[in-house]
Protein backbone atom coordinates (compact mmCIF):
# COMPACT_ATOMS: atom_id res chain seq x y z
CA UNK A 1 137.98 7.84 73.29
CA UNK A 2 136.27 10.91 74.51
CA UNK A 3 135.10 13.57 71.95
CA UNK A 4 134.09 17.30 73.54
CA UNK A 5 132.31 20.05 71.29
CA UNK A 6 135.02 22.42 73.01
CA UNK A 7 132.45 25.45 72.16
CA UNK A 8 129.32 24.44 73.56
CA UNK A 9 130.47 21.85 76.45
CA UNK A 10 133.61 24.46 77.73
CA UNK A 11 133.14 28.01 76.05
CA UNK A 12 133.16 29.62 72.46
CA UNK A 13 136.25 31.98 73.12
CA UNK A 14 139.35 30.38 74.32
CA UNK A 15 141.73 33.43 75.20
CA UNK A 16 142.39 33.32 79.19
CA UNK A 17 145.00 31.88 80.80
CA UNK A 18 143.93 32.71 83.63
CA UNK A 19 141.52 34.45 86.48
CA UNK A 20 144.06 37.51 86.02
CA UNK A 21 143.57 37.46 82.33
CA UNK A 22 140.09 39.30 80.41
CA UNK A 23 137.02 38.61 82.43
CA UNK A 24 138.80 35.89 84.16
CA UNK A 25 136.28 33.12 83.05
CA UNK A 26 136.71 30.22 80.89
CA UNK A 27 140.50 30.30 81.76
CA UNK A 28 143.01 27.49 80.08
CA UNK A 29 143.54 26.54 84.33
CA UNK A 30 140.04 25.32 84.19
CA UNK A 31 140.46 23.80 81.11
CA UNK A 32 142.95 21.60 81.65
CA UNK A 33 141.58 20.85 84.84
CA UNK A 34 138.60 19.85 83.44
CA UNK A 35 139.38 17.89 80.65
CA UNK A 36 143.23 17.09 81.19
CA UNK A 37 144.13 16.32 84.35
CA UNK A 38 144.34 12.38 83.99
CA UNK A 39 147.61 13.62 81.50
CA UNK A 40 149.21 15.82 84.55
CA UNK A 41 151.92 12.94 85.25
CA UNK A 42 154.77 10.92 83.19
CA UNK A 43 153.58 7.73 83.42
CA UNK A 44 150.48 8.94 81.14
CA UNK A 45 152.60 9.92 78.31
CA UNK A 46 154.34 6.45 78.08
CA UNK A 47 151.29 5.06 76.41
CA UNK A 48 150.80 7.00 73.15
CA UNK A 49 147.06 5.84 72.16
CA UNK A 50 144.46 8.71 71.49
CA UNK A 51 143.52 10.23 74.79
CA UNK A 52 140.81 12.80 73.38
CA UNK A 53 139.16 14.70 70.04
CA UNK A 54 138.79 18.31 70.95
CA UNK A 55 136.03 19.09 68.38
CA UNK A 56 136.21 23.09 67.61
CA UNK A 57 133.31 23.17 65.06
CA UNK A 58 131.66 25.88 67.95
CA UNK A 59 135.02 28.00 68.71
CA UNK A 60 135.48 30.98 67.29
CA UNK A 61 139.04 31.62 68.26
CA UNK A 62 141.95 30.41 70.71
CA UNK A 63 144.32 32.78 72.11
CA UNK A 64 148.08 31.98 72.54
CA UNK A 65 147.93 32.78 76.11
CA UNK A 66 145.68 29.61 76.61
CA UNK A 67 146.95 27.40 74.03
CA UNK A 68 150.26 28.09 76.25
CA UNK A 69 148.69 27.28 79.47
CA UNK A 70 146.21 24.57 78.40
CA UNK A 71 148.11 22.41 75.83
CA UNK A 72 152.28 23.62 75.93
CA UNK A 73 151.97 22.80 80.09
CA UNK A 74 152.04 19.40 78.94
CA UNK A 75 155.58 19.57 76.84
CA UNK A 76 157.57 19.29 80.13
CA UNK A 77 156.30 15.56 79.70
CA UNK A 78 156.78 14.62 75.84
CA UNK A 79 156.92 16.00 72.39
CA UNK A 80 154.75 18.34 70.08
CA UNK A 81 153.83 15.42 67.79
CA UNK A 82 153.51 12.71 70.40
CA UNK A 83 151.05 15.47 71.63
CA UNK A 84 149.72 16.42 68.56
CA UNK A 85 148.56 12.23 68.63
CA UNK A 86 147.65 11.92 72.49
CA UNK A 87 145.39 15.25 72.03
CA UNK A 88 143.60 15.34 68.76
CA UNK A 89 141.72 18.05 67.26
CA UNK A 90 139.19 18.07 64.45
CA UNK A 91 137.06 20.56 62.50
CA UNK A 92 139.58 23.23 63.46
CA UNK A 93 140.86 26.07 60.90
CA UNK A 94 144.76 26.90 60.35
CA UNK A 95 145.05 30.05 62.12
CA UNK A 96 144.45 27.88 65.26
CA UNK A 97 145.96 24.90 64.97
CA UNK A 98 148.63 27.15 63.96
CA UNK A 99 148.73 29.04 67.08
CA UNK A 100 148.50 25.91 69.47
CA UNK A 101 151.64 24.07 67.37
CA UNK A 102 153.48 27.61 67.71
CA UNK A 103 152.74 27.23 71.37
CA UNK A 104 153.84 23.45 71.70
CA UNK A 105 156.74 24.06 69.57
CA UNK A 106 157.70 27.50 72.24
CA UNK A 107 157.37 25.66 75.20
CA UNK A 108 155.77 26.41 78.23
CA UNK A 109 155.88 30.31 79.67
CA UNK A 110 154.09 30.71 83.61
C-alpha cells in the first residue's frame, strides 16, 4: 500500500476545489486525479483492503471545499466508513479529520 507525505509530494494547503477557487492551484480536481483515479469506478469499492495512507504530518490545513471534491466525490460509490478504511489517513489533527468526515457524512455538492 502506497503512503504520500500529502504536504511535500502534493501541496501544504489543501483549500481549492477547483481552478475557479483561490489561486486556482493545488485544486482537490488534481488531487484526486493524481492520487485517486484507480477508485473512480464501482467495481473498486467491492474490494475493501487499504488502498492508500494519506500522511498529513506537512499540511497545515484542509478546506471543506476540497475535502468535498477530493474525498465526498467518492460517496456516490460506498460508505463514509468503508471509505474511512479504503482511504486512510495518519498523523492528522481533529479539526481535519473532522472536516473531511463532515464532508463524507454531507455528501457530495458540484
Amino acid at each position: 500500500m502506497k503512503t504520500v507525505d500529502v504536504g511535500k509530494d502534493f501541496y501544504f494547503r489543501l483549500a481549492n476545489r477547483n481552478e475557479l477557487q483561490g489561486d486556482g492551484k493545488h485544486t482537490a480536481l488534481e488531487f484526486r486525479s493524481k492520487y485517486l483515479s484507480e477508485l473512480d469506478n464501482e467495481l473498486a469499492w467491492k474490494d475493501m483492503a487499504p488502498f492508500i495512507i494519506f500522511d498529513f504530518t506537512n499540511v497545515k490545513r484542509i478546506g471543506p471545499s476540497f475535502a468535498n471534491e477530493a474525498f465526498a466525490y467518492f460517496m456516490k460509490y460506498t460508505k463514509p466508513d468503508n471509505f474511512m478504511q479504503k482511504i486512510q489517513f495518519k498523523n492528522i489533527d481533529e479539526v481535519d479529520t473532522g472536516i473531511i468526515r463532515k464532508e463524507l457524512l454531507s455528501g457530495y455538492k458540484k
